[in-house]
Structure formats: C-alpha cells, structure tokens
N, C-alpha and C. Protein backbone atom coordinates (compact mmCIF):
# COMPACT_ATOMS: atom_id res chain seq x y z
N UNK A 1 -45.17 10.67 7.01
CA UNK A 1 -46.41 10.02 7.39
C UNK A 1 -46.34 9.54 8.84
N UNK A 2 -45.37 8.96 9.53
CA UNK A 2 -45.23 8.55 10.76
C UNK A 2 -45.23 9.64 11.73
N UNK A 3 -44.19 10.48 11.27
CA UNK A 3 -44.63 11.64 12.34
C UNK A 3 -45.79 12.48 12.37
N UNK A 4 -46.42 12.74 11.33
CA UNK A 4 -47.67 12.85 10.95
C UNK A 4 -48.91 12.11 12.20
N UNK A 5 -48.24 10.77 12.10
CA UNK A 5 -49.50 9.77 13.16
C UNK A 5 -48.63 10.40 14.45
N UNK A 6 -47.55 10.10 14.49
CA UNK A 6 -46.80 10.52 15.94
C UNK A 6 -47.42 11.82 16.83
N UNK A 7 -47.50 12.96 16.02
CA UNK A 7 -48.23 14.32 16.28
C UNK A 7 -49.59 14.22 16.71
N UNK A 8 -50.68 13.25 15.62
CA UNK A 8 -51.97 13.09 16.02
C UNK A 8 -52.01 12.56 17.48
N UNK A 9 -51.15 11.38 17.81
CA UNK A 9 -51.39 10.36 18.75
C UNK A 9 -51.10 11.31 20.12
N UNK A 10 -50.17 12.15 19.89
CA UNK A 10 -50.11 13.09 21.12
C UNK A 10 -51.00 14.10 21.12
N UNK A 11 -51.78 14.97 20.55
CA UNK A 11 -52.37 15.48 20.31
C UNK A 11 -53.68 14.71 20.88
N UNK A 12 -54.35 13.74 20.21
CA UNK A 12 -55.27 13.07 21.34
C UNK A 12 -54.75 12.95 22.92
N UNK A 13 -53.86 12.47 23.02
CA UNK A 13 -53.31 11.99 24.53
C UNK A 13 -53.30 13.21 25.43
N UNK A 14 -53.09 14.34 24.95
CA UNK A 14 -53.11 15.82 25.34
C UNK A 14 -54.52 16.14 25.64
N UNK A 15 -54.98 15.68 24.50
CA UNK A 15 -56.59 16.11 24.81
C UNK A 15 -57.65 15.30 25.73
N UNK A 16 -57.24 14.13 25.70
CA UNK A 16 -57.77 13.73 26.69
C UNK A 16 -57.82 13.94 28.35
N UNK A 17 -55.57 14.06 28.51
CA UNK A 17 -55.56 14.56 29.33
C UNK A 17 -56.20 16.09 30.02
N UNK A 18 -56.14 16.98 29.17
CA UNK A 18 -56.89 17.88 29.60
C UNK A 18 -58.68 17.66 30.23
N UNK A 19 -59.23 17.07 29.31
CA UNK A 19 -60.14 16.85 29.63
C UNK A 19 -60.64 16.27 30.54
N UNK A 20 -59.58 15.03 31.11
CA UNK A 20 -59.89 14.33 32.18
C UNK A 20 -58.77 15.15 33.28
N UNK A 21 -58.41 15.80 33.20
CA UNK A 21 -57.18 16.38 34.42
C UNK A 21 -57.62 16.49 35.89
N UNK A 22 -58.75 15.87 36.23
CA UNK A 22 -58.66 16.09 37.37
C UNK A 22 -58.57 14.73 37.97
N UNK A 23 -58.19 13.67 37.28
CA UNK A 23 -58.37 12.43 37.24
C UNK A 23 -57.41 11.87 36.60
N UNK A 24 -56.29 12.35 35.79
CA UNK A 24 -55.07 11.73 35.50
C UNK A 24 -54.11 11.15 36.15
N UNK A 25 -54.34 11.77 37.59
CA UNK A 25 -52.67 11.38 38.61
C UNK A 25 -52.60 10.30 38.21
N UNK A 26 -52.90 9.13 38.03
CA UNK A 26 -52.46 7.60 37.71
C UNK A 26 -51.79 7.32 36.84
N UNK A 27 -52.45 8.44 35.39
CA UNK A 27 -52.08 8.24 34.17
C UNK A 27 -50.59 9.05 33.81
N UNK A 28 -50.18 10.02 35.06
CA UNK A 28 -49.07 11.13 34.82
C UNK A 28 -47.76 10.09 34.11
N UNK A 29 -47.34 8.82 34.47
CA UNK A 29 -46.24 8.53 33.26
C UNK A 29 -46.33 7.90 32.31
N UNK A 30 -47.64 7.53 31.69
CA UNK A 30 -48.27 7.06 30.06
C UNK A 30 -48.26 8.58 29.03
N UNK A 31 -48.54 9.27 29.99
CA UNK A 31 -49.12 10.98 29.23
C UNK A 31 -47.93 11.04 28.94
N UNK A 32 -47.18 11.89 29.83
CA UNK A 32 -45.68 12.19 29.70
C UNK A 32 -43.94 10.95 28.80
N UNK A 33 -44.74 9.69 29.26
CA UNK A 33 -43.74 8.76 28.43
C UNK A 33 -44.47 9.33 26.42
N UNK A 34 -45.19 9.28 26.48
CA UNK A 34 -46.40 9.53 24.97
C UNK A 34 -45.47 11.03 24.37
N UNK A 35 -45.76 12.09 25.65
CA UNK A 35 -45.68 13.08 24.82
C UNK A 35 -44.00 13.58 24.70
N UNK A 36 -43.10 12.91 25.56
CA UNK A 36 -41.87 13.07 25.40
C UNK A 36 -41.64 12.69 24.24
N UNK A 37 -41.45 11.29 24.16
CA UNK A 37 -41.36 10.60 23.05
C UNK A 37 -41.70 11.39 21.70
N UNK A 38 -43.12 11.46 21.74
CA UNK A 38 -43.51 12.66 20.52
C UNK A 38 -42.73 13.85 20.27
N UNK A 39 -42.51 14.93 21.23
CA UNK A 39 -41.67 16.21 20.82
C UNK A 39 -40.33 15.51 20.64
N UNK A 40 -39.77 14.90 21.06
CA UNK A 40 -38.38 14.23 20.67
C UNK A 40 -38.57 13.59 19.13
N UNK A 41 -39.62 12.90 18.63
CA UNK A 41 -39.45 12.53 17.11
C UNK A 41 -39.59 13.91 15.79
N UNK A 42 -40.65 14.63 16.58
CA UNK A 42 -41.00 16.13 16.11
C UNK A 42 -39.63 16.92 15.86
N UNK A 43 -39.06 17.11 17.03
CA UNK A 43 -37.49 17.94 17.32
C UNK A 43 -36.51 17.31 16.29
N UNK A 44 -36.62 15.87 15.84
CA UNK A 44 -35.73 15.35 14.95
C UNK A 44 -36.36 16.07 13.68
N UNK A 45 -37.52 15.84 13.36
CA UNK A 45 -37.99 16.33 12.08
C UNK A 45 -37.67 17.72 11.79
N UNK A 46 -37.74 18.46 12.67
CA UNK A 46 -37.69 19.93 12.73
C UNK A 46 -36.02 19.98 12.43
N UNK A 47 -35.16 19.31 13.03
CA UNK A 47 -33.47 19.60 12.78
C UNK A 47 -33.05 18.83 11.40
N UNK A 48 -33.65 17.56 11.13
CA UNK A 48 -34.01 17.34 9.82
C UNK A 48 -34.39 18.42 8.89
N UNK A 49 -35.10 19.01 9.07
CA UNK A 49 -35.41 20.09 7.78
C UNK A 49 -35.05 21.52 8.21
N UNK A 50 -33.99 21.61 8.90
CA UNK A 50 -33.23 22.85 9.17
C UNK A 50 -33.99 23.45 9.70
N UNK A 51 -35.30 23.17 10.77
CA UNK A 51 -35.92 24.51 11.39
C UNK A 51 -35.53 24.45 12.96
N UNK A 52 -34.17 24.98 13.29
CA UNK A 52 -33.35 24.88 14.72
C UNK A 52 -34.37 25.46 15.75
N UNK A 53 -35.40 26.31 15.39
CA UNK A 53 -36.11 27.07 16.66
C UNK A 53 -37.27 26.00 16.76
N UNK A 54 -38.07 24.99 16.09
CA UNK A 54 -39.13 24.27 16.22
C UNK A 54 -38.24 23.20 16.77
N UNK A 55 -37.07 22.50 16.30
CA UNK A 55 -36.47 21.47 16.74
C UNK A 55 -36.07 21.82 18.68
N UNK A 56 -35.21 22.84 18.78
CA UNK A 56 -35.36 23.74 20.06
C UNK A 56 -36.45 23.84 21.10
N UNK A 57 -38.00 24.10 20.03
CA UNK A 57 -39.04 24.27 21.31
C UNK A 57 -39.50 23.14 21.88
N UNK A 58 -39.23 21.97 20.83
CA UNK A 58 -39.62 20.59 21.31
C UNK A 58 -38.77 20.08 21.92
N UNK A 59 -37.85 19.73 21.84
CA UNK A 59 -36.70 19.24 22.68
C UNK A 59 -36.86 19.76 24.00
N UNK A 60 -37.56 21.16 24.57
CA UNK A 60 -37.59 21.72 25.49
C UNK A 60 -38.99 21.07 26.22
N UNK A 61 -40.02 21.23 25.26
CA UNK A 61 -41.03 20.32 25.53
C UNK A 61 -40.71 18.84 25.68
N UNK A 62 -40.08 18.34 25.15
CA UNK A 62 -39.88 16.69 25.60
C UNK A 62 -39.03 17.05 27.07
N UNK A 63 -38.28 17.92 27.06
CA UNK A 63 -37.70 17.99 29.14
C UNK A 63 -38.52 17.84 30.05
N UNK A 64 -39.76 19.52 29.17
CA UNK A 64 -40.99 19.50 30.39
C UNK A 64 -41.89 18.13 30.75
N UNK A 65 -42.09 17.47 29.43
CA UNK A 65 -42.71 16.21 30.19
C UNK A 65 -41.78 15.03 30.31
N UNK A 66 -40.58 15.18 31.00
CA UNK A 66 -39.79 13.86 30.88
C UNK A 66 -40.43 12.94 32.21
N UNK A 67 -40.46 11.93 31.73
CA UNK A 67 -41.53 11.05 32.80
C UNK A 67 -39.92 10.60 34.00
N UNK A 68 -39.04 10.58 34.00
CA UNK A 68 -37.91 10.24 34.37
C UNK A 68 -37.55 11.29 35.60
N UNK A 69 -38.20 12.94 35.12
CA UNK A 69 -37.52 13.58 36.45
C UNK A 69 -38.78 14.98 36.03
N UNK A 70 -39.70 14.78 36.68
CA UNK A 70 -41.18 15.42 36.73
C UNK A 70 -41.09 16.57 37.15
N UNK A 71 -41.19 17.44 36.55
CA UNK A 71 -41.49 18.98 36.94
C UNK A 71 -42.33 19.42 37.64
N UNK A 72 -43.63 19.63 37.27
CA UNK A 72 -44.99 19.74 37.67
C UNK A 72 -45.98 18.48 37.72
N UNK A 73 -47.50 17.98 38.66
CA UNK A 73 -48.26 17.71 38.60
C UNK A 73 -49.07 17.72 37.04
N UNK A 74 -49.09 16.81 36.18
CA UNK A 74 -50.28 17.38 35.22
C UNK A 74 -51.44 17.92 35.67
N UNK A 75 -51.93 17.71 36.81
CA UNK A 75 -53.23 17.60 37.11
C UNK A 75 -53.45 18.95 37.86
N UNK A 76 -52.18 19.38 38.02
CA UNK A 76 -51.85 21.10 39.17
C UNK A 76 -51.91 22.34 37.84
N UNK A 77 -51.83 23.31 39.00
CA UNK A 77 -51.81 24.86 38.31
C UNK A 77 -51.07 25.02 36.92
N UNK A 78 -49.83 24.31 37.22
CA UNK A 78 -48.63 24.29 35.99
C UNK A 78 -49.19 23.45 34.64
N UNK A 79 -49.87 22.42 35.10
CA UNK A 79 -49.95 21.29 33.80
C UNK A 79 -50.77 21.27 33.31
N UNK A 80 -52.06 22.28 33.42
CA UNK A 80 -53.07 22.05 32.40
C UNK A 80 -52.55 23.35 31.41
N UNK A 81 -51.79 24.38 31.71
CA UNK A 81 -51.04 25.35 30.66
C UNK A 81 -49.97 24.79 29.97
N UNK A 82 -49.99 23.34 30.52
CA UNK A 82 -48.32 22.78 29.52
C UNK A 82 -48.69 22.15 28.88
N UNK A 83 -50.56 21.36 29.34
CA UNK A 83 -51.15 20.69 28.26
C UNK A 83 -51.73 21.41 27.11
N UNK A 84 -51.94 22.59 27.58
CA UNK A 84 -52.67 23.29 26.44
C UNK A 84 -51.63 23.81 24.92
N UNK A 85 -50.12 23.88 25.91
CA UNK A 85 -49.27 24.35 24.75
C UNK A 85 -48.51 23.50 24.40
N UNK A 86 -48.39 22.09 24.89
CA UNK A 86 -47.73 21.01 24.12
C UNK A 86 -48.60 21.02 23.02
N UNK A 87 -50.09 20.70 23.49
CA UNK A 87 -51.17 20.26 22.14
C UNK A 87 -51.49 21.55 21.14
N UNK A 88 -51.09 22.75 21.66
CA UNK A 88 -50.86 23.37 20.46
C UNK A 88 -49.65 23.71 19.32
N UNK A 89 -48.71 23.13 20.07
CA UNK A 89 -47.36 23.17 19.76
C UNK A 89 -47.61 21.57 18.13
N UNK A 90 -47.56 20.68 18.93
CA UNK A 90 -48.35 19.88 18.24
C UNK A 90 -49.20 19.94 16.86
N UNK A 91 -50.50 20.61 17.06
CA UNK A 91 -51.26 21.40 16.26
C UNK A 91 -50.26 22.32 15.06
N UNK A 92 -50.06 23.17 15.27
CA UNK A 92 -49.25 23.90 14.28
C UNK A 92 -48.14 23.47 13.88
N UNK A 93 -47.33 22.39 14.38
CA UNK A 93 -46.40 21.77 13.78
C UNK A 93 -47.15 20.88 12.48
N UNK A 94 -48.23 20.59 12.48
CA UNK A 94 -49.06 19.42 11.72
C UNK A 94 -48.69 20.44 10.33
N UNK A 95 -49.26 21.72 10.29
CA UNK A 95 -49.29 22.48 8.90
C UNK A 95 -47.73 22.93 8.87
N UNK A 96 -46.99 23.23 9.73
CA UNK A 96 -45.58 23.87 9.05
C UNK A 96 -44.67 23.02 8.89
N UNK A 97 -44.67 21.75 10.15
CA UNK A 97 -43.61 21.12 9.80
C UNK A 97 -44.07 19.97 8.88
N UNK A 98 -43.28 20.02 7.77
CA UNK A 98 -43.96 18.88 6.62
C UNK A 98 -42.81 17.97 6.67
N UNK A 99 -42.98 17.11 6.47
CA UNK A 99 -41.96 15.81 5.91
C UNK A 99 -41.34 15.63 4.61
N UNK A 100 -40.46 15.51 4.50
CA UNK A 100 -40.10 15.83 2.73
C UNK A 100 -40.58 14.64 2.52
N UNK A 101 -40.96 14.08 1.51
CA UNK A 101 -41.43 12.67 0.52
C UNK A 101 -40.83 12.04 0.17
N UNK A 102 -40.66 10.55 0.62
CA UNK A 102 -39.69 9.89 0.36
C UNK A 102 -39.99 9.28 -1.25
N UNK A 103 -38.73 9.33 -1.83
CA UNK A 103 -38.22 9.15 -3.00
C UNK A 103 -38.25 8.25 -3.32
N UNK A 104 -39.50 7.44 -4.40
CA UNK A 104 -38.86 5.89 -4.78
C UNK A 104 -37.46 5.45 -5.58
N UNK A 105 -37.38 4.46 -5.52
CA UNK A 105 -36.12 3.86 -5.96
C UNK A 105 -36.44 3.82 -7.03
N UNK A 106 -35.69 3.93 -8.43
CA UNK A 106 -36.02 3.20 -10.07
C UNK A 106 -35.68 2.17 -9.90
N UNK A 107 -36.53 1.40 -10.75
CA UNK A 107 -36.54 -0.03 -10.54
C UNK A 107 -35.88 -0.34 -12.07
N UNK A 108 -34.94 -1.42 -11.94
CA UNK A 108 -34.06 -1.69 -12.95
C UNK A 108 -35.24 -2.60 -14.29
N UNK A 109 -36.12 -2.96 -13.98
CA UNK A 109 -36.85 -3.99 -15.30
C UNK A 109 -37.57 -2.41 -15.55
N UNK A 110 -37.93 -1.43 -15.17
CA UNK A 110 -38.69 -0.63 -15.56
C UNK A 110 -38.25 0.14 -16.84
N UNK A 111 -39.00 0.07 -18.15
CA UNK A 111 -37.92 0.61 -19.51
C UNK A 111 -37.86 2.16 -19.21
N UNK A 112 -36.83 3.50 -19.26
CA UNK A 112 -36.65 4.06 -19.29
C UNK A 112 -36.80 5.07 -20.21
N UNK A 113 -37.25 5.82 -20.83
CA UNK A 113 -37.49 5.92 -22.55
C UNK A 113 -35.95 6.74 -23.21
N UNK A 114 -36.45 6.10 -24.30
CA UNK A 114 -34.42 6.19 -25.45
C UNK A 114 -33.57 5.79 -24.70
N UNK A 115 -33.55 4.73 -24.44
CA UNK A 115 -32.77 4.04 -23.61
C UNK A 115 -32.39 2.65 -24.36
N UNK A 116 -31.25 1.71 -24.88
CA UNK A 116 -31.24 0.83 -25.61
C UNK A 116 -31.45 -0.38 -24.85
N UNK A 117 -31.76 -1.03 -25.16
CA UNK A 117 -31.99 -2.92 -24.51
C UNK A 117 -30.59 -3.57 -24.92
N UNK A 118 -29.86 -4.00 -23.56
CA UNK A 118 -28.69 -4.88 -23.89
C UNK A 118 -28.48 -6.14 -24.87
C-alpha cells in the first residue's frame, strides 16, 4: 500500500513537471529529491520480490534524477524524455509490481476451532 502511494505521488510530480517544464528550473531539486526517493523505494520492492531487472531499471532511474549530482536540465532536450519515462516506468510498475500482503498475526484470545481450553 505505501509504495502503491509512493508510485502515485511520483507519478503526479512527473506529471506536473512535464506539464509545467518550461517553468520548473526552481522546482529541479523537489522533482528530482521526490522522484529519486521514489525509484529507490520501487527498486527495493522490485529486489524484494526477486524482479533484479525492474529493481536494476530503477535504481538507474533514481541516479538519473539524483538531486546531489544532476545530469541534465529537467526543463532541456534530455528531461522532458526522462520525464516521460520515469512516469511511465512508474505507470507499469503500478500493475506488475505488486506488494505481497502483509500477513496478520493470530491473535492468542481468538478460539481456534478443535482446539481445547486450558
């Protein structure tokens, strides 16, 4: 469920940026702190559930936008094609990469059935 919101929240932030890209320069280390962050929780999920090439493309994507040591301009030739494929990268991770379901605990007052009472 968290990475679930994690994916959406970049996925907007992507989209906005695109949309506003000719007008982001200000915003270039909110975008990039957002969407690093995101492919880096994604890349865990993905090595979490054994998929090494999705964990791989994100991890590569969290480099491209590392707000710490900037590759490209978002707002240039390079960054509206890195916005378009982070946020689709994003996108299709939503349907393949799933989260396994976390498991409740049994709760000890809960009766068990054929089970004897001490």
């Amino acid at each position: 469920m968290r990475t679930r919101l994690v994916k959406w929240l970049c996925i907007a932030v992507l989209f906005v940026a695109f949309i506003l890209s000719p007008w982001i320069a200000e915003y270039q280390l909110v975008i990039r702190l957002v969407v690093c962050a995101g492919a880096a929780v994604v890349a865990l999920q993905a090595f979490r559930a054994g998929r090494q090439q999705w964990a791989i493309g994100f991890l590569v994507l969290a480099l491209l936008f590392n707000p710490a040591v900037p590759i490209f301009a978002l707002g240039g030739s390079l960054g509206i094609p890195a916005i378009v494929l982070a946020a689709t990268s994003f996108a299709v991770s939503l349907s393949l990469l799933k989260s396994r379901p976390l498991l409740s605990i049994p709760s000890i007052t809960d009766r068990t059935p054929g089970s004897e009472s001490l």
